[in-house]
N, C-alpha and C. Protein backbone atom coordinates (compact mmCIF):
# COMPACT_ATOMS: atom_id res chain seq x y z
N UNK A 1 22.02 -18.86 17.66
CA UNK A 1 21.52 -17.88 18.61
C UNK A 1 20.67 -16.83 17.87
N UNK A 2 19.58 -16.79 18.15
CA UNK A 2 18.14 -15.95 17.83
C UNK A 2 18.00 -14.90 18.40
N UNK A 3 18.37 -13.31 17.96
CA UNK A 3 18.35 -11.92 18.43
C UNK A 3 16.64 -11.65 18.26
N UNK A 4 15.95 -11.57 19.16
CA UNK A 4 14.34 -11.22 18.82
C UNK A 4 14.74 -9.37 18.90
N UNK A 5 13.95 -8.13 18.80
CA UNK A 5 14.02 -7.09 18.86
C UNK A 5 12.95 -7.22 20.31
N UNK A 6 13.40 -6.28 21.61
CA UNK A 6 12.69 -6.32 22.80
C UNK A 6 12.19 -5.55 23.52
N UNK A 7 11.45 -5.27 24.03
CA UNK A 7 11.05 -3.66 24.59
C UNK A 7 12.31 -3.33 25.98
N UNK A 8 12.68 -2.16 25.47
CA UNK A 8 14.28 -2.11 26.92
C UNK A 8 13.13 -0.98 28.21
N UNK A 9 13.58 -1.75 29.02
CA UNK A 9 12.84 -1.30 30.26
C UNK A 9 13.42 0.24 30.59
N UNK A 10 13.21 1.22 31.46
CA UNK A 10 13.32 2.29 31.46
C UNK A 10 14.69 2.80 31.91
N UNK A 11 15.29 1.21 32.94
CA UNK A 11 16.67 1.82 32.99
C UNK A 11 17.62 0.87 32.05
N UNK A 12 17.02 0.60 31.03
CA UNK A 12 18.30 -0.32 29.96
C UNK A 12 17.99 1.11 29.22
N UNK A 13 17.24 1.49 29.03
CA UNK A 13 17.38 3.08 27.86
C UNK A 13 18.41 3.88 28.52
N UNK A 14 18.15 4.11 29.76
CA UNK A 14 18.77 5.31 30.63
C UNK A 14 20.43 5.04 30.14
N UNK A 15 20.31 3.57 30.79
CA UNK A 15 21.81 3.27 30.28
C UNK A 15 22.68 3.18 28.93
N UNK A 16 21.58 2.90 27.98
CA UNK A 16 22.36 3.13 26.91
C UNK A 16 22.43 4.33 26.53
N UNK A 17 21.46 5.37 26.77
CA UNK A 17 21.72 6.38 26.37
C UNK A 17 23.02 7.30 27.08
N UNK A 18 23.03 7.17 28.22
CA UNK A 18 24.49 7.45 28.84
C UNK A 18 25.56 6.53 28.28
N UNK A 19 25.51 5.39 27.86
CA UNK A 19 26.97 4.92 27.23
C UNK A 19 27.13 5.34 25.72
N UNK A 20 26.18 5.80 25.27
CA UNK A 20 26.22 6.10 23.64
C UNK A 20 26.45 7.37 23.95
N UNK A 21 26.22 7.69 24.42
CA UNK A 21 26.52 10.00 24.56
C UNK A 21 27.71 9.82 24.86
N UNK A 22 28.06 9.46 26.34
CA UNK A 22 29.60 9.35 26.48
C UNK A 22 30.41 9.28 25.63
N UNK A 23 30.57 7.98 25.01
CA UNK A 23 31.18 7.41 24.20
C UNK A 23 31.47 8.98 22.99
N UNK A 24 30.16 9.33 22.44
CA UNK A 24 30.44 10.08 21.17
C UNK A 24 31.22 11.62 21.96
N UNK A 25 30.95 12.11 22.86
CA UNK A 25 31.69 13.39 23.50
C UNK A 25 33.31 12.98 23.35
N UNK A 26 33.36 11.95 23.75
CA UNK A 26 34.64 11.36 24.65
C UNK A 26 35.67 11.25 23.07
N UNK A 27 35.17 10.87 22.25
CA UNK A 27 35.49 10.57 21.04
C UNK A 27 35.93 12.03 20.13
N UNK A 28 35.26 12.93 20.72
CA UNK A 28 34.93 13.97 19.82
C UNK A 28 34.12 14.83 19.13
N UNK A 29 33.17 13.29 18.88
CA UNK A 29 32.11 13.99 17.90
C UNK A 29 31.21 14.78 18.12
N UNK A 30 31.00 15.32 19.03
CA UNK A 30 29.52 15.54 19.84
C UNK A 30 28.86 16.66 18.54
N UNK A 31 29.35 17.70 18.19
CA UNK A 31 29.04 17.97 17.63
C UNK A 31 28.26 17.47 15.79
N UNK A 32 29.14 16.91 15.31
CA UNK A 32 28.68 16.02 14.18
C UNK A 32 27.63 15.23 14.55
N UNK A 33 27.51 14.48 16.02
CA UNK A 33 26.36 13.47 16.18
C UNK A 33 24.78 14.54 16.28
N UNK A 34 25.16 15.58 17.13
CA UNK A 34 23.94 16.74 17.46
C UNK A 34 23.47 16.99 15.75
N UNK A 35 24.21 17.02 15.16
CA UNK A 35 23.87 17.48 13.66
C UNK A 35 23.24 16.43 12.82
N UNK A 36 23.78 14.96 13.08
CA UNK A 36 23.24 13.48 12.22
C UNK A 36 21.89 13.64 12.76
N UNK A 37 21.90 14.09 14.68
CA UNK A 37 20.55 13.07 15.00
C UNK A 37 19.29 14.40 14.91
N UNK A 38 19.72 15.14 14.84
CA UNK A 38 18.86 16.57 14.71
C UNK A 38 18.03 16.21 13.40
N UNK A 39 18.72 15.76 12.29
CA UNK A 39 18.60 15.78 10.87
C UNK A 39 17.62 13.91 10.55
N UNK A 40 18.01 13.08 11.69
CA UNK A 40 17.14 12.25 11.69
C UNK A 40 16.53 11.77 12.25
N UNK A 41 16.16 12.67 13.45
CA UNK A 41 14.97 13.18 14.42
C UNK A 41 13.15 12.48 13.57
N UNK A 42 13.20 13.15 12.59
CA UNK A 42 11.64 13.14 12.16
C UNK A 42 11.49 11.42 11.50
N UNK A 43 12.76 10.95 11.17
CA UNK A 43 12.62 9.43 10.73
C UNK A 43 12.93 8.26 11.62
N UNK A 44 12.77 8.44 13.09
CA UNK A 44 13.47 7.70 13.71
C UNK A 44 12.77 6.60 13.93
N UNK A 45 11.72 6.57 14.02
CA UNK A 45 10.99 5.14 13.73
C UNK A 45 11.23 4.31 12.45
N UNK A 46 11.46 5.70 11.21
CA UNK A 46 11.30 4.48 10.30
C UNK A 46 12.62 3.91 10.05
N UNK A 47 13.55 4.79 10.11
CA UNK A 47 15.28 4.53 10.52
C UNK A 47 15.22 3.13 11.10
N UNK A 48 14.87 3.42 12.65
CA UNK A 48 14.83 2.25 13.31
C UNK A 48 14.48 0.45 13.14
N UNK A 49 13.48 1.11 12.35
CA UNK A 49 12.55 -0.64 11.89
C UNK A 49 13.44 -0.92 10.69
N UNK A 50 13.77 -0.13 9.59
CA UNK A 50 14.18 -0.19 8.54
C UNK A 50 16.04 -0.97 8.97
N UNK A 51 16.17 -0.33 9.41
CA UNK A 51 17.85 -0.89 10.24
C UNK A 51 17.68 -2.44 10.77
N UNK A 52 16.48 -2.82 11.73
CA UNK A 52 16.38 -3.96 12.34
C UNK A 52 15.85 -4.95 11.10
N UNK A 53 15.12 -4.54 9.85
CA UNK A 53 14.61 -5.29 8.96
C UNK A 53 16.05 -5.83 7.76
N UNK A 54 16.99 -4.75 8.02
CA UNK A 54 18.01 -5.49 7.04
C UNK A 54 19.25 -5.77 7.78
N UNK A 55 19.54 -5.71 8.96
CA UNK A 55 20.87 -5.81 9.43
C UNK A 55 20.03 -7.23 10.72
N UNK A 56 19.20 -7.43 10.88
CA UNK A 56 18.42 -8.57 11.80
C UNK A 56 19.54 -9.87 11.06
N UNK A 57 19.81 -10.49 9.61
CA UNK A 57 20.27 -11.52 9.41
C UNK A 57 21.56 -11.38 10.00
N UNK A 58 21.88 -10.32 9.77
CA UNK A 58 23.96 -10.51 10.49
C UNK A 58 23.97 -10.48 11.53
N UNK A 59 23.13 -9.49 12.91
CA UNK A 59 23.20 -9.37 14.31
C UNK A 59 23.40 -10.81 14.80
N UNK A 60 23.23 -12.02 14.70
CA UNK A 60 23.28 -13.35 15.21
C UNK A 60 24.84 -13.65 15.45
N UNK A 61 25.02 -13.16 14.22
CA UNK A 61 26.91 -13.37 13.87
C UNK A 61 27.82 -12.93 14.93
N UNK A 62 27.08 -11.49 15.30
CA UNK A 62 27.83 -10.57 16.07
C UNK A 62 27.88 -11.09 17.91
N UNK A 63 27.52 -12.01 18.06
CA UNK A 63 27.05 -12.37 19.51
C UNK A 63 26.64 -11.19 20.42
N UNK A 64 27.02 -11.20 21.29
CA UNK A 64 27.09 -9.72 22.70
C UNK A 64 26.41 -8.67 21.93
N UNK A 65 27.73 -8.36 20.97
CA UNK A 65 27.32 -7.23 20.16
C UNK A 65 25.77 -6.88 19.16
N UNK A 66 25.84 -8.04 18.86
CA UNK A 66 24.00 -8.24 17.67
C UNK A 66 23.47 -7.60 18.67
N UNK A 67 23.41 -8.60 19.88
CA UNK A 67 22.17 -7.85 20.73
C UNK A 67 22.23 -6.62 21.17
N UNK A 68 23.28 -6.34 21.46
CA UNK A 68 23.69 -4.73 21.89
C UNK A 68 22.90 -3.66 20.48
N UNK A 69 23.10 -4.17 19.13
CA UNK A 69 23.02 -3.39 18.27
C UNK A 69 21.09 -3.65 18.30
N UNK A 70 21.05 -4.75 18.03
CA UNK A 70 19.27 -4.90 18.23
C UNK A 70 18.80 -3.51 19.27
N UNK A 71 19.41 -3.62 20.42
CA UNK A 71 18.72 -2.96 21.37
C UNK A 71 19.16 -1.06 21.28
N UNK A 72 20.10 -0.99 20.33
CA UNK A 72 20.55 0.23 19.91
C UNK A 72 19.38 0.54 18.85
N UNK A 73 19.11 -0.53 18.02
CA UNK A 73 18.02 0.36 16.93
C UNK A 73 16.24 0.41 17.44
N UNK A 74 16.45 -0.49 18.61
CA UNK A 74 14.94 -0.38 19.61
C UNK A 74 15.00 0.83 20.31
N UNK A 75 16.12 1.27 21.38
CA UNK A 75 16.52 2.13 21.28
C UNK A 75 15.80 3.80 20.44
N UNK A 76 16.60 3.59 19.38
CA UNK A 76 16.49 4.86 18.67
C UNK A 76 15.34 5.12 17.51
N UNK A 77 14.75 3.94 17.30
CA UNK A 77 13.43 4.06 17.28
C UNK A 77 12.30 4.92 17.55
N UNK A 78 12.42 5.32 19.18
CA UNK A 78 11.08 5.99 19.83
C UNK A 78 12.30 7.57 19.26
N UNK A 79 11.33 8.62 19.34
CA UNK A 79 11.90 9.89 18.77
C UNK A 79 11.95 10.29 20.28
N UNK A 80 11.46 10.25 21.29
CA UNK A 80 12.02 10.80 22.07
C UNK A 80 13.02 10.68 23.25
N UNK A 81 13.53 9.20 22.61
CA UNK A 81 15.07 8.70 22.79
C UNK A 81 16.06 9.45 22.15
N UNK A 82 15.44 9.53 21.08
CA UNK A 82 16.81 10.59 20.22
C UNK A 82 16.12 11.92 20.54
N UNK A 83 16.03 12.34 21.13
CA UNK A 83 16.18 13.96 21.93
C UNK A 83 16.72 13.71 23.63
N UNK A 84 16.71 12.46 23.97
CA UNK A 84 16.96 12.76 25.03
C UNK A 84 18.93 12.23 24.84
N UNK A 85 18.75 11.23 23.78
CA UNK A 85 20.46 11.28 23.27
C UNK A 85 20.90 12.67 23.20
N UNK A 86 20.57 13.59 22.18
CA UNK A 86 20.54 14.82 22.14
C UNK A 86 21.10 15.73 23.42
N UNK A 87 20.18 15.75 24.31
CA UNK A 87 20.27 16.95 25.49
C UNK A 87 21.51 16.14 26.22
N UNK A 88 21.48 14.81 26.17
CA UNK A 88 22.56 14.47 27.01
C UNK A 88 24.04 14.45 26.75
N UNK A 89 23.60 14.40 25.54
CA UNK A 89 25.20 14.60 24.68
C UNK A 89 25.55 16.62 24.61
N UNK A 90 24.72 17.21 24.58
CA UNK A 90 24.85 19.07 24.99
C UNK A 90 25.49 18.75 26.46
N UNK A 91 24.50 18.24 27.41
CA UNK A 91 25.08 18.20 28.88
C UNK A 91 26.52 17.62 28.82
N UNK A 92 26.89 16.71 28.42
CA UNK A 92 28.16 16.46 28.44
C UNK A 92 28.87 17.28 28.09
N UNK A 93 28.97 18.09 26.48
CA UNK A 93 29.68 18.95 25.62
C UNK A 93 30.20 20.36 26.57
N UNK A 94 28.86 20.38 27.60
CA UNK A 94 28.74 21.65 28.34
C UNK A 94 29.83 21.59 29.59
N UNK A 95 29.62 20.47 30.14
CA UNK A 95 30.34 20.41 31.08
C UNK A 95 32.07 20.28 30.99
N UNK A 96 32.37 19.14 29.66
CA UNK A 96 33.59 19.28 28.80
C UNK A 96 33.78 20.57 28.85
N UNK A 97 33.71 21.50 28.48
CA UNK A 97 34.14 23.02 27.51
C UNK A 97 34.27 23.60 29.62
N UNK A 98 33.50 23.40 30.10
CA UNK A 98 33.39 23.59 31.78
C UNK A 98 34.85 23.28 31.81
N UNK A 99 35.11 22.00 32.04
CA UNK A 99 36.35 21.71 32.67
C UNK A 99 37.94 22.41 32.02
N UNK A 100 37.67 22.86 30.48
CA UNK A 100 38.25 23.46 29.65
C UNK A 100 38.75 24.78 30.29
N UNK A 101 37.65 25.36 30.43
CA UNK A 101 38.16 27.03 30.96
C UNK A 101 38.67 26.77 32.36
N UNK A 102 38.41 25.89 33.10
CA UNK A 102 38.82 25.36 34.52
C UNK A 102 40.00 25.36 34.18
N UNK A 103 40.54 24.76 33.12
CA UNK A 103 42.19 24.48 33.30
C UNK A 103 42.99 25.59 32.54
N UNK A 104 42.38 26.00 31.62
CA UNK A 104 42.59 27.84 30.75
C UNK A 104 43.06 28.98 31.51
């Protein structure tokens, strides 16, 4: 099975970017991730290609997942995917700390 790298249509971004924010709030990190992707904001293209040029031989291995990860580094690639990861992962953090004083 052959992972090509693919252009993700406007709502496969939407969606991953809501399952990858989630995921990192939900987890905890939100903060540490605002700080990784802030810091690799200005390389995200080359991040991106550079990731798909050496991890492309193992993604095959991974089935579901390869492709999931293919489409994570297509994904994060464009820089203004990773700002919109960014604001959405604040919107979450915001609303978290919301429900916080709700129950405070």
């Amino acid at each position: 099975m052959q992972m090509y790298p693919r252009e993700l249509t406007p709502e496969e971004e939407e969606e991953l970017i809501e399952k990858i924010s989630t995921t990192i709030v939900r987890s905890g990190l939100g903060t540490v991730a605002l700080l990784y992707l802030e810091s690799y904001k200005p390389l995200s293209f080359v991040g991106g290609q550079m990731s798909l040029f050496f991890l492309s031989p193992i993604l095959p291995l991974l089935g579901k997942w390869g492709q999931l990860g293919t489409d994570l580094m297509m994904l994060i690639s464009k820089r203004e995917n990773v700002d919109r990861i960014i604001e959405r992962i604040r919107e979450l953090m915001q609303e978290e700390e919301g429900k916080k004083e709700e129950k405070g």
